[in-house]
Protein backbone atom coordinates (compact mmCIF):
# COMPACT_ATOMS: atom_id res chain seq x y z
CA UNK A 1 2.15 -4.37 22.35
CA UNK A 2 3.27 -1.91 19.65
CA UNK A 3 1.14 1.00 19.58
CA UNK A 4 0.39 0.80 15.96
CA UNK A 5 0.07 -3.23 16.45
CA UNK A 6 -3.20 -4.19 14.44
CA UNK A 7 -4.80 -7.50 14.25
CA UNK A 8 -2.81 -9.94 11.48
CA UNK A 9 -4.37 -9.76 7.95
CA UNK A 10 -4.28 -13.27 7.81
CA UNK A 11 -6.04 -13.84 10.97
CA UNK A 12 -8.57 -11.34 12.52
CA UNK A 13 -8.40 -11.37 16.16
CA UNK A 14 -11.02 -8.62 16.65
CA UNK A 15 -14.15 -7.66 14.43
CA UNK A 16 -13.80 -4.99 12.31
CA UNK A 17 -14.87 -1.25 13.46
CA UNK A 18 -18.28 -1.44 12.07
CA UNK A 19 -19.55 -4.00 14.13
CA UNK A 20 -18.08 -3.00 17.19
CA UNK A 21 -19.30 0.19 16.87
CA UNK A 22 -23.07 -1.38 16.21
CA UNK A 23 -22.25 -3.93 19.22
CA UNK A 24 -22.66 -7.08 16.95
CA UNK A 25 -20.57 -10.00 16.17
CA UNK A 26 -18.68 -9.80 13.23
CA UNK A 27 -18.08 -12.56 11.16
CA UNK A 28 -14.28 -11.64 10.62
CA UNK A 29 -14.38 -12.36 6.57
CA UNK A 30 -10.96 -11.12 4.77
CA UNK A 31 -11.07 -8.76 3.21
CA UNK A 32 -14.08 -7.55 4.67
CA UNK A 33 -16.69 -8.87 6.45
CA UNK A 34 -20.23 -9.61 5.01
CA UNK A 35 -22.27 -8.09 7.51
CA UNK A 36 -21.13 -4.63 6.20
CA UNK A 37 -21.61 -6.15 2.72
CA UNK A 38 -24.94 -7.35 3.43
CA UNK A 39 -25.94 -3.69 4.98
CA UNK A 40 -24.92 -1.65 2.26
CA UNK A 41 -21.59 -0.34 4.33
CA UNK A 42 -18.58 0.32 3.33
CA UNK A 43 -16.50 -2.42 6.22
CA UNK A 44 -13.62 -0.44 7.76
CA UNK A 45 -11.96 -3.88 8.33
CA UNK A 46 -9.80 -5.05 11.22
CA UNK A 47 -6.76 -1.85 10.92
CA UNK A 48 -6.11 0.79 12.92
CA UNK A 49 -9.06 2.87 12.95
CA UNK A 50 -7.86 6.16 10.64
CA UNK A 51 -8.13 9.67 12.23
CA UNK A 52 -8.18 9.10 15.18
CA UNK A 53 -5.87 11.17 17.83
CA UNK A 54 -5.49 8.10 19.95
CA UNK A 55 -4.52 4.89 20.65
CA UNK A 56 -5.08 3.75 24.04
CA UNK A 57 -1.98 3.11 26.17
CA UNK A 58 -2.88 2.57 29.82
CA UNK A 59 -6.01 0.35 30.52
CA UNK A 60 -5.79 0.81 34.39
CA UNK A 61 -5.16 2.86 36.98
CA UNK A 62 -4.64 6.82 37.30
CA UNK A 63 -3.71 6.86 33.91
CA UNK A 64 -6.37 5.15 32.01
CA UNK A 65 -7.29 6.64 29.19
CA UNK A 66 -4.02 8.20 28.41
CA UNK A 67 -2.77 8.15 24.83
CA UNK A 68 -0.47 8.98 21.81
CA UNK A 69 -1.67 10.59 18.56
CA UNK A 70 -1.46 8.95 15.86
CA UNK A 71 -2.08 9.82 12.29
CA UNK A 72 -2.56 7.74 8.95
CA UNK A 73 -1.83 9.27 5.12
CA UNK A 74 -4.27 11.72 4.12
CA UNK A 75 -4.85 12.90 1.12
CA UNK A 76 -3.97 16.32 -0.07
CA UNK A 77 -6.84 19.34 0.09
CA UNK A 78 -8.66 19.71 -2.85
CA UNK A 79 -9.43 22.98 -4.27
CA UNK A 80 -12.83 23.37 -4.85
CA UNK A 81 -15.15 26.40 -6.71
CA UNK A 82 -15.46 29.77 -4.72
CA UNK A 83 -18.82 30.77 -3.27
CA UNK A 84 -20.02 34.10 -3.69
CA UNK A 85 -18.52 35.42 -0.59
CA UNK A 86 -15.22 34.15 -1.06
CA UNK A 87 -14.47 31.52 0.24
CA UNK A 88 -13.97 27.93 -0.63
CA UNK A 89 -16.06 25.01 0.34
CA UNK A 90 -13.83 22.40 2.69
CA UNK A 91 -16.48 19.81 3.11
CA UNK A 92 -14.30 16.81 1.72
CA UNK A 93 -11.12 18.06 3.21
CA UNK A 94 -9.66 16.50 6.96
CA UNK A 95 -7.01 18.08 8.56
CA UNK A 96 -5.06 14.94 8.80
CA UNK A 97 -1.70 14.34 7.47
CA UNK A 98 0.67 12.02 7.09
CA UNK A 99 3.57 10.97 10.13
CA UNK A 100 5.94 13.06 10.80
CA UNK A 101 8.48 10.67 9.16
CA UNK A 102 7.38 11.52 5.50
CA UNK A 103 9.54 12.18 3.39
CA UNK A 104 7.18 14.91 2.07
CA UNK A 105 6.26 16.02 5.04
CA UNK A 106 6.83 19.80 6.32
CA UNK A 107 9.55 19.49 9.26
CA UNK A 108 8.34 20.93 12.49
CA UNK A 109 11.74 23.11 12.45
CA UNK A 110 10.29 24.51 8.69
CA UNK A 111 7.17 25.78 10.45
CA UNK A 112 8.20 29.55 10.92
CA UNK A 113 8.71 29.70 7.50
CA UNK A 114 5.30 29.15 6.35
CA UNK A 115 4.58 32.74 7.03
CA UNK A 116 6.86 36.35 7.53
CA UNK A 117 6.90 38.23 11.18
CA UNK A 118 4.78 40.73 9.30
CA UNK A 119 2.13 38.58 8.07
CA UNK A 120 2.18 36.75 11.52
CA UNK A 121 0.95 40.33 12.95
CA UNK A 122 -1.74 40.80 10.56
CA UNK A 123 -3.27 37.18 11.54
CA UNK A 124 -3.15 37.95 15.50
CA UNK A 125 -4.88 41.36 14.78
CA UNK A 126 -7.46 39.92 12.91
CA UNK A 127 -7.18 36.81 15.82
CA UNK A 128 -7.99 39.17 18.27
CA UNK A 129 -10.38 41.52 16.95
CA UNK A 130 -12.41 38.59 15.14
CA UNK A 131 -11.54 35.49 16.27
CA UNK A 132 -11.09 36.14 20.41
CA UNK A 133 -13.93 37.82 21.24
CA UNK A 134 -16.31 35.49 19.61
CA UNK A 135 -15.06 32.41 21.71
CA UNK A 136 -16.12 33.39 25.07
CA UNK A 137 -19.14 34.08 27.01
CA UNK A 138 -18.35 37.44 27.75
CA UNK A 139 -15.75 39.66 25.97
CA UNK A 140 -14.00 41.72 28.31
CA UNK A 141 -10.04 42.89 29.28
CA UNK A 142 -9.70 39.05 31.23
CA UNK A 143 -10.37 37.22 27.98
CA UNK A 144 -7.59 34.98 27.40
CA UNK A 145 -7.67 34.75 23.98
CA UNK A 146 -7.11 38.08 23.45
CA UNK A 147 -4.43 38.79 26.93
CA UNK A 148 -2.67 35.53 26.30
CA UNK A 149 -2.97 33.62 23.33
CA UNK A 150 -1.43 36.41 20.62
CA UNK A 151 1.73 36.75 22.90
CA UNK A 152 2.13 32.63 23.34
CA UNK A 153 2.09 32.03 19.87
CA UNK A 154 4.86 34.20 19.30
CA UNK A 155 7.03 32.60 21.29
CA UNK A 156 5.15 28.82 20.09
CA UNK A 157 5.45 28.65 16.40
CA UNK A 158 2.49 25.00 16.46
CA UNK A 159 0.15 27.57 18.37
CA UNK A 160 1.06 29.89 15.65
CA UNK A 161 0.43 27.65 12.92
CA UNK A 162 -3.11 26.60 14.44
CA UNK A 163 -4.15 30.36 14.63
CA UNK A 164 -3.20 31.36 11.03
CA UNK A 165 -4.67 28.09 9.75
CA UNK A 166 -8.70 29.60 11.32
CA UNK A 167 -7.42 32.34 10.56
CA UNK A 168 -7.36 32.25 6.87
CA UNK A 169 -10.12 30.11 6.93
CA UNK A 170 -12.65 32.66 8.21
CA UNK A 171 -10.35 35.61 5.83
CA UNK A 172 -11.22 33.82 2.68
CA UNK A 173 -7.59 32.57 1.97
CA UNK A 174 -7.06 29.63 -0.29
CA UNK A 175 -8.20 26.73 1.57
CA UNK A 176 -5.05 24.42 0.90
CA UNK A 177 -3.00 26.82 2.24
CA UNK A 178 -5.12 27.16 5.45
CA UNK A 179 -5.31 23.25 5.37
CA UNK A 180 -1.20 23.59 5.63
CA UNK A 181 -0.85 25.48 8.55
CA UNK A 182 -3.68 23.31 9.92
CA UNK A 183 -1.71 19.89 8.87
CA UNK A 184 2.01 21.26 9.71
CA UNK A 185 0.66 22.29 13.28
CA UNK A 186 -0.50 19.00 13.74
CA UNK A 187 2.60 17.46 12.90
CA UNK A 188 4.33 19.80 15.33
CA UNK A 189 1.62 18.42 18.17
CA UNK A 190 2.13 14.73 17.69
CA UNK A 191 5.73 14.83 18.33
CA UNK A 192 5.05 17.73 21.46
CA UNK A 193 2.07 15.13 22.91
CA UNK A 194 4.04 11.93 23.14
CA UNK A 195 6.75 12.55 25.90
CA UNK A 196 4.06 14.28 28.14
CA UNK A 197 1.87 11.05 27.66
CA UNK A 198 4.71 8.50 27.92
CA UNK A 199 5.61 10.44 31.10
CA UNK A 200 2.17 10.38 32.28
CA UNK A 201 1.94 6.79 31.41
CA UNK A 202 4.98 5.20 32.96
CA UNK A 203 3.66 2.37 35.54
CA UNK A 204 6.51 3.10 37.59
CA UNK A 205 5.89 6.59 38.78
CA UNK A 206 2.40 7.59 40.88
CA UNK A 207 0.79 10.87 40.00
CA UNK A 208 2.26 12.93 42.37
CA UNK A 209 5.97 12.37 40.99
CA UNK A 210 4.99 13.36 36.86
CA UNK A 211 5.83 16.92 36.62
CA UNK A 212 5.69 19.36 34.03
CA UNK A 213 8.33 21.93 33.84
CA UNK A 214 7.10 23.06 30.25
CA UNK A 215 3.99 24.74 31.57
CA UNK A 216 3.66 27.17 28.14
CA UNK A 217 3.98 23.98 25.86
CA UNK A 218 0.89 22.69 27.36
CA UNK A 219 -0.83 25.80 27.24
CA UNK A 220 0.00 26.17 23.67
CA UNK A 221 -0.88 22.39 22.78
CA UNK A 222 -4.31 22.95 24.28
CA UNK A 223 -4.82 25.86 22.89
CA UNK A 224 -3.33 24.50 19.31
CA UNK A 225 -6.24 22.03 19.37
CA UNK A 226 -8.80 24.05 20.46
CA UNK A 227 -8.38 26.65 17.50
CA UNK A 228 -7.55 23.66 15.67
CA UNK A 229 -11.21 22.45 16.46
CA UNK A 230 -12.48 25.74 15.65
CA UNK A 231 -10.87 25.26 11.76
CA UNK A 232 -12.44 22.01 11.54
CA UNK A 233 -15.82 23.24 12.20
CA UNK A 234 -16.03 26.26 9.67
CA UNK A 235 -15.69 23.80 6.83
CA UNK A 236 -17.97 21.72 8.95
CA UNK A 237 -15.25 18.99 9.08
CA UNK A 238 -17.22 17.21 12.10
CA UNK A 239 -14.73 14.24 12.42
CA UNK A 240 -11.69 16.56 12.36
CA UNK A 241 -13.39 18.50 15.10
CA UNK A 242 -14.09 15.21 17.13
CA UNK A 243 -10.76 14.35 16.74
CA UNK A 244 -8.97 17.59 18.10
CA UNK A 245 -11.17 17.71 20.72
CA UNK A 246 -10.49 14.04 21.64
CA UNK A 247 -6.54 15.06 21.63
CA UNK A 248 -7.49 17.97 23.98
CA UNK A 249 -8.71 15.53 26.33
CA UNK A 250 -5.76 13.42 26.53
CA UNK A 251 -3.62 16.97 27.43
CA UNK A 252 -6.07 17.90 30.24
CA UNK A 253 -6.01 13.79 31.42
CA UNK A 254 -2.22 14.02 31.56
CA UNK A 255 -2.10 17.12 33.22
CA UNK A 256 -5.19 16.15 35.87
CA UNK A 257 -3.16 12.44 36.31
CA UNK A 258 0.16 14.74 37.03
CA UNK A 259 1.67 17.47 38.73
CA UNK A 260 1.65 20.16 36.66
CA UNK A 261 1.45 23.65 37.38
CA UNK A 262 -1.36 25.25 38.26
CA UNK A 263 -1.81 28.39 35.91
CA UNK A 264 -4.43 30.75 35.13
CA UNK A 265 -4.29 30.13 30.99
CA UNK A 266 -4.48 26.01 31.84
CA UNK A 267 -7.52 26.78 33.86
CA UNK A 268 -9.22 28.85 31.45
CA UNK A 269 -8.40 26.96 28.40
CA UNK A 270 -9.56 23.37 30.34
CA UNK A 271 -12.99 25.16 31.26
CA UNK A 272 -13.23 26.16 27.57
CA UNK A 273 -12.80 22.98 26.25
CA UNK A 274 -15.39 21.32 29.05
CA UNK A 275 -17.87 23.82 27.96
CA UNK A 276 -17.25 22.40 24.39
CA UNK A 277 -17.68 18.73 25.38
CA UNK A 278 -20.59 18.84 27.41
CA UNK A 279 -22.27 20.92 25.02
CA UNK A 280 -21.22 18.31 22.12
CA UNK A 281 -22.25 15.30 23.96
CA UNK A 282 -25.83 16.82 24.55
CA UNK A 283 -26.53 15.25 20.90
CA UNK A 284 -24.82 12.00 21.46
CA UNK A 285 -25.58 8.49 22.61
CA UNK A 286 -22.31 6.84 22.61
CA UNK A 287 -21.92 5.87 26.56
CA UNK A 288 -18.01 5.49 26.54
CA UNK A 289 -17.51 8.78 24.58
CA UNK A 290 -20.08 11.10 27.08
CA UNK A 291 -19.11 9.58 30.05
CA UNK A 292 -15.39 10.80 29.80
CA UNK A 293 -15.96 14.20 28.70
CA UNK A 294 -13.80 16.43 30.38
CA UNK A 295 -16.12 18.66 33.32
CA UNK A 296 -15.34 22.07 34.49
CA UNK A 297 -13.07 21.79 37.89
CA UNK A 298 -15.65 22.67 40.92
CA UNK A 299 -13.49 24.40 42.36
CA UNK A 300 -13.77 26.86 39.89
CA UNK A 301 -16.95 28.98 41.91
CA UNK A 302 -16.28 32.21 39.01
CA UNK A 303 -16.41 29.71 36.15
CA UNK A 304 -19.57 31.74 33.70
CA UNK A 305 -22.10 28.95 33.45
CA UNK A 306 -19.78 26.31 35.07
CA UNK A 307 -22.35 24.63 37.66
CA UNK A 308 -24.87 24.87 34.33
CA UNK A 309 -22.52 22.67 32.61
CA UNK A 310 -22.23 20.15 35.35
CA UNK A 311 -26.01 19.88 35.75
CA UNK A 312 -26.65 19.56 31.78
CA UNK A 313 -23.98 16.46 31.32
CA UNK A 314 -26.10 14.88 34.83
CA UNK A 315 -29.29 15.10 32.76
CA UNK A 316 -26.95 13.46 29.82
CA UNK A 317 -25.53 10.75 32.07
CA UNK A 318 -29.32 10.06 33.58
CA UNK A 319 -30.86 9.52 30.14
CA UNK A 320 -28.13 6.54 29.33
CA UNK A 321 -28.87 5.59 33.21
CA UNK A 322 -25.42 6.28 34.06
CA UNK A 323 -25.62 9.08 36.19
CA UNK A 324 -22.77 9.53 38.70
CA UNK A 325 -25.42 10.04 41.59
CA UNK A 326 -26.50 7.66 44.04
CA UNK A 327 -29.82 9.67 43.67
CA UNK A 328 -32.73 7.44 42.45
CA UNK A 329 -35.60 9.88 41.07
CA UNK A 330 -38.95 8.98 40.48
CA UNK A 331 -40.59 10.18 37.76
CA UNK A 332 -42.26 13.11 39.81
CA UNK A 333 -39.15 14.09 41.62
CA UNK A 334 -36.96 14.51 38.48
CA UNK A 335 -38.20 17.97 37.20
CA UNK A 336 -38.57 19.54 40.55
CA UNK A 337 -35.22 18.52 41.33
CA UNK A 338 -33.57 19.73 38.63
CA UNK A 339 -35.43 23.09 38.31
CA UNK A 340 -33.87 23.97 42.09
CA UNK A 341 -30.33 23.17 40.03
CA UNK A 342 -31.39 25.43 37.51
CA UNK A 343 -32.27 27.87 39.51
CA UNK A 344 -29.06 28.21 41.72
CA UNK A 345 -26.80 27.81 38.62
CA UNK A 346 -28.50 30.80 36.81
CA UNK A 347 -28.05 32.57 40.10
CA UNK A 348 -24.44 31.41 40.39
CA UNK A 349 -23.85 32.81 36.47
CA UNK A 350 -25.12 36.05 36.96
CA UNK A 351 -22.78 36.10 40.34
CA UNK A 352 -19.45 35.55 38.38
CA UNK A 353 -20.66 37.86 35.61
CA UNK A 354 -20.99 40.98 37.86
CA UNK A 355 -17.16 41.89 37.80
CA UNK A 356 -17.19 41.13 34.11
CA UNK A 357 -20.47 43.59 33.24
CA UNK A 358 -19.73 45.72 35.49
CA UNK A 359 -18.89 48.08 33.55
CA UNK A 360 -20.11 47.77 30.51
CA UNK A 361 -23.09 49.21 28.61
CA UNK A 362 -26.63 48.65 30.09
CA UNK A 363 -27.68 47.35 27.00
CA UNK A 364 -24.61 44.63 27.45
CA UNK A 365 -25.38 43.86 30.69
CA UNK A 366 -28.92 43.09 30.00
CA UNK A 367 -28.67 41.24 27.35
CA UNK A 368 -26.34 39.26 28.77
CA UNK A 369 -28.72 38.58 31.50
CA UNK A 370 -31.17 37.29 28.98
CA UNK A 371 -28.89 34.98 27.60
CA UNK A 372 -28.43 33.55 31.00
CA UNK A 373 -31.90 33.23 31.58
CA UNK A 374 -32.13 31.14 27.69
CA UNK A 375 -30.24 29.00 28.50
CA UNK A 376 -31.70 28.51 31.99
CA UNK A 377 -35.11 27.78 30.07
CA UNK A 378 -33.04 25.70 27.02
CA UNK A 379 -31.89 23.45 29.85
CA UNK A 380 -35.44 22.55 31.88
CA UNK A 381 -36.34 21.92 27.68
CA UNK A 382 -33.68 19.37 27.29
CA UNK A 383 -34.40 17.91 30.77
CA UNK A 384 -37.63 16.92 29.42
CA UNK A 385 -36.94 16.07 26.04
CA UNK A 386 -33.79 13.96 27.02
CA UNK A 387 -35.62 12.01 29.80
CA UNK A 388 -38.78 11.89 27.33
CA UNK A 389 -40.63 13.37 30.39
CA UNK A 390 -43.36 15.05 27.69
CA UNK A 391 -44.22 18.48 26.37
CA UNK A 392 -47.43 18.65 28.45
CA UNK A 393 -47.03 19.24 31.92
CA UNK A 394 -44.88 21.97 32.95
CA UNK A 395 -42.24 23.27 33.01
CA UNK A 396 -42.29 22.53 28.98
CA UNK A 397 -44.99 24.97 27.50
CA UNK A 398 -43.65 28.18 29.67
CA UNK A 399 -39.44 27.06 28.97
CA UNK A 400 -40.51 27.08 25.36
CA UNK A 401 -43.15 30.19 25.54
CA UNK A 402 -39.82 32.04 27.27
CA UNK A 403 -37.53 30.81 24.95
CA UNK A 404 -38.62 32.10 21.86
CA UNK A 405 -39.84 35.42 23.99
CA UNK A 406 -36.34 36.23 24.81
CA UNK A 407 -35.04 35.57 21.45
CA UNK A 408 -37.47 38.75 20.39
CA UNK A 409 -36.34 40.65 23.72
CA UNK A 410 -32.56 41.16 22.74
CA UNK A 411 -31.67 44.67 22.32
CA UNK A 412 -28.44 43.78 20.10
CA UNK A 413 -28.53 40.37 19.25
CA UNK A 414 -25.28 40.58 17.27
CA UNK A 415 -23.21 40.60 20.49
CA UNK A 416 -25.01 37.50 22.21
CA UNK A 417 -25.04 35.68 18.61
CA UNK A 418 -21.96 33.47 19.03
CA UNK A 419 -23.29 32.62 22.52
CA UNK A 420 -27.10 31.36 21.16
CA UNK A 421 -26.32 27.87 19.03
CA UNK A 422 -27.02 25.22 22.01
CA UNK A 423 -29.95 27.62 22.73
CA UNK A 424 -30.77 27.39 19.30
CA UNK A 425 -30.58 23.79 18.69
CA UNK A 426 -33.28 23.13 22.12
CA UNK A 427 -35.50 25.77 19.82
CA UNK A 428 -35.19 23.98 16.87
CA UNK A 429 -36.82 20.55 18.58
CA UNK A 430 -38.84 21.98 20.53
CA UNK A 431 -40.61 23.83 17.14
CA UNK A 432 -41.33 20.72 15.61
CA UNK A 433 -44.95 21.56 15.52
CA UNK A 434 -45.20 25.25 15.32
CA UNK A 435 -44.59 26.79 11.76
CA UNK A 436 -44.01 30.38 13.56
CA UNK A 437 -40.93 29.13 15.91
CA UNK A 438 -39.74 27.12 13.16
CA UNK A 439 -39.59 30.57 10.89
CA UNK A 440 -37.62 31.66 14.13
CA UNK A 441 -35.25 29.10 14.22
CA UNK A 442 -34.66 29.39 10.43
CA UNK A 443 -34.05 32.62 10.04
CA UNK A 444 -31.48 32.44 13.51
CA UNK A 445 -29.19 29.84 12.18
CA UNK A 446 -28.92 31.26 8.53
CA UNK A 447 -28.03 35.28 10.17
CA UNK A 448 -25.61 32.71 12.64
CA UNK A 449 -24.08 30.96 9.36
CA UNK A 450 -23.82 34.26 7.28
CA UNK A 451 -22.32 36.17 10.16
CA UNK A 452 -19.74 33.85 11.77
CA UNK A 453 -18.46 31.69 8.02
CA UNK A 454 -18.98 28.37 10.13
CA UNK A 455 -20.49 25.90 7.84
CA UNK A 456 -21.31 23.40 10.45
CA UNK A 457 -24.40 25.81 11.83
CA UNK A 458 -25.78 25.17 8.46
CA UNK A 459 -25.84 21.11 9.26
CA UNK A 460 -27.81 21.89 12.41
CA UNK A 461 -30.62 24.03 11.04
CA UNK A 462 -30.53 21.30 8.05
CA UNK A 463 -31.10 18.89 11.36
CA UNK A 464 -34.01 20.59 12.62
CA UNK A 465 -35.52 20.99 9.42
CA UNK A 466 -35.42 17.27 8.95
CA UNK A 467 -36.56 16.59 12.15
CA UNK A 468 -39.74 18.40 11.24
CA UNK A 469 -40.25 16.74 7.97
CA UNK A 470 -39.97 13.40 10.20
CA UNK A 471 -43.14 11.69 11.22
CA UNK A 472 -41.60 10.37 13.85
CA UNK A 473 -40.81 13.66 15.23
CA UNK A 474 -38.54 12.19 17.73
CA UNK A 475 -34.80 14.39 17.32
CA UNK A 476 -33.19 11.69 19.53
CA UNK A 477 -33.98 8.75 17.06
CA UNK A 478 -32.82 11.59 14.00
CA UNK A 479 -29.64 12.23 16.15
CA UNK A 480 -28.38 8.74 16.97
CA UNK A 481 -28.91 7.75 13.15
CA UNK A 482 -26.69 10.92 12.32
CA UNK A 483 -24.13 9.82 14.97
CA UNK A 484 -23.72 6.36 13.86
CA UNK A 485 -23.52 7.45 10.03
CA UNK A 486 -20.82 9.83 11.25
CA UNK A 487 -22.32 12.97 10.63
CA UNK A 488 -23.30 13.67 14.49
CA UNK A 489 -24.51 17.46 15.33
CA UNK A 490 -22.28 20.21 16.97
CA UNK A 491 -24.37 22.99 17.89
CA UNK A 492 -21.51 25.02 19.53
């Protein structure tokens, strides 16, 4: 079947993406069905479903799961008012484009000429004195971002493109023309994805016969997409984010399924984006979606937080009782067991940060030691609040006590900021019944919006605050209602 095959107009043979997505049976109507009418939605119909990164190719095997992106006509970026501080409000605009076959579309051999060498320079010095350093745990000489990244994109005009789209985002460029660079790299990335998939793909070979010769095009496609990401979520494009991030996955799936080369800037940049999708899915209920987040590789012992991130998508996979142990817990073993996993993660952490903080300030070091311990005491809180296991019996009332302590103990916040929104998030639900936290939380995420330009911050505080105007005080009920309307929470 053609890749872009849909279901006949004439003849639905599925439902349309509505009710599959609610799990009920549509009722097929042309144009649209009258379930969505009858609910006040908008039906999507019976197409293909529009920005989406992929359409599944192999349903089987070692390369299930494997795709090619795809993209349908977009619109083109509206201009909108300035704000005071500059810049322009992107909150209707996707970066999604049209195929590569346009007529009006920018040709991928066009794409060094959206910008001079000389402007090109300025964007990777303000990429790596702005941009880098905010993106990791820890800034420090090893930080691939900074080491690797600036001298890549040289040589990789998409990863280019992706970096001067953020780029000018976060400057306070005109928006369209950071939406160009964004919409041109993609381009670039559709045509670059679908030999490595199709190669990953073919039936005939087993995983050990795909190679990869083109190591530094896959490091700068997966690094294209997670910058990409990155512009998505200052305008607090949430479904441009998803998407990127879903078009990540299908690079690290093709290069897990093959034999590609094993290469420091592949590792980091896969680790990177599993701290991203755990992370997201901590807010999500969609089974299919969390269970194939890509997980840091455990082989990985120096990974910063990486057995932390393994533990936190268990608790994930437990609550939707799809938890890849054989383990059955009883209620009374569940807390105890995953405080000793706690435990040894924070103690694993602080382990691979030694040769990082090792020489840095003492203020650095211990502050970075009390963001460790947050989010040790932000995960027991979303143990309990994910497995509803109640605020009363501990270890709820001292993780929260402890979290809000340490937010008051940080001897320069401003360097830990970028690492505090999951941290943040746990905060905010756990304040739904104390006025002084919830001044906390408040006053966090506005300093955390302010400082870093990314809108999407300002959708989770708006979150919380809901969550405390809700009677039903219950975040998860507030969280799946925001997933299904398509506004889902990123607290990253």
């Amino acid at each position: 079947m053609s890749l872009h095959q849909a279901a006949s107009p004439q003849e639905p043979s599925t439902g349309c993406r509505e009710c599959k997505r609610r799990r009920i049976t549509c009722d097929r109507t042309l144009p649209s069905c009258k379930k969505c009418e009858k609910g006040g939605i908008e039906c999507p119909r019976y197409g293909p479903k529009p920005f989406r990164w992929t359409n599944s190719i192999a349903v089987r095997g070692h390369s299930k799961g494997l795709s090619v992106p795809h993209y349908p006509p977009s619109p083109p970026a509206k201009r909108k008012r300035k704000r005071s501080d500059s810049r322009e409000d992107e909150s209707s605009v996707t970066p999604q484009t049209a195929p590569a076959s346009s007529s009006t579309t920018t040709s991928p051999f066009q794409m060094t000429e959206l910008s001079s060498p000389t402007e090109d320079d300025e964007t990777l010095k303000f990429y790596i004195s702005t941009v880098a350093p905010s993106n990791v745990w820890l800034d420090s000489d090893g930080n691939e971002y900074k080491r690797s990244i600036p001298h890549l994109a040289k040589r990789q005009p998409v990863l280019m493109m992706a970096i001067r789209a953020v780029c000018m985002r976060l400057m306070g460029a005109d928006a369209a023309l950071s939406d160009e660079a964004s919409n041109t790299a993609i381009i670039e990335i559709t045509q670059m994805i679908k030999p490595i998939v199709a190669q990953t793909t073919d039936a005939t070979r087993a995983p050990h016969d795909v190679d990869f010769p083109d190591t530094e095009r896959l490091e700068a496609l997966l690094a294209s997409m997670l910058i990409l990401s990155n512009h998505s979520l200052v305008s607090s494009n949430l479904a441009g984010a998803r998407s990127h991030r879903e078009a990540a996955r299908t690079i690290v799936r093709c290069l897990r399924a093959g034999k590609a080369r094993k290469h420091a800037l592949i590792d980091f940049l896969q680790n990177q984006l599993a701290i991203y999708e755990v992370l997201a899915c901590t807010t999500l209920t969609n089974v299919e979606h969390i269970d194939a987040a890509i997980l840091p590789e455990k082989r990985d012992d120096d990974v910063l937080f990486g057995e932390y991130i393994h533990i936190l998508h268990r608790v994930t996979l437990l609550s939707l009782q799809r938890s890849p142990s054989p383990t059955v817990y009883t209620r009374a073993q569940i807390i105890p067991d995953f405080q000793r996993q706690f435990e040894l993660a924070l103690g694993s952490t602080l382990l691979a940060a030694g040769p990082l903080i090792a020489t840095a300030s003492k203020e650095l070091r211990q502050d970075f030691i009390r963001t460790a311990h947050l989010y040790h005491h932000a995960g027991l809180l979303y143990t309990c609040e994910r497995l509803r296991l109640g605020r009363v019996h501990e270890p709820w009332p001292t993780s929260a006590q402890r979290l809000f302590d340490i937010l008051d103990e940080f001897q320069n916040i401003t360097v830990q900021l970028y690492n505090l929104p999951w941290p943040l998030l746990i905060a905010g639900i756990v304040a739904s019944e104390n006025p002084v936290w919830q001044r906390k939380v408040v006053d966090m995420f506005e300093w955390l919006t302010r400082d870093s330009h990314y809108e999407h911050y300002a959708d989770v505080l708006a979150f919380c605050q809901e969550l405390w105007a809700d009677p039903r005080r219950d975040w998860l009920v507030l969280a799946r209602e925001r997933e299904e309307s398509g506004a889902s929470i990123v607290s990253v």
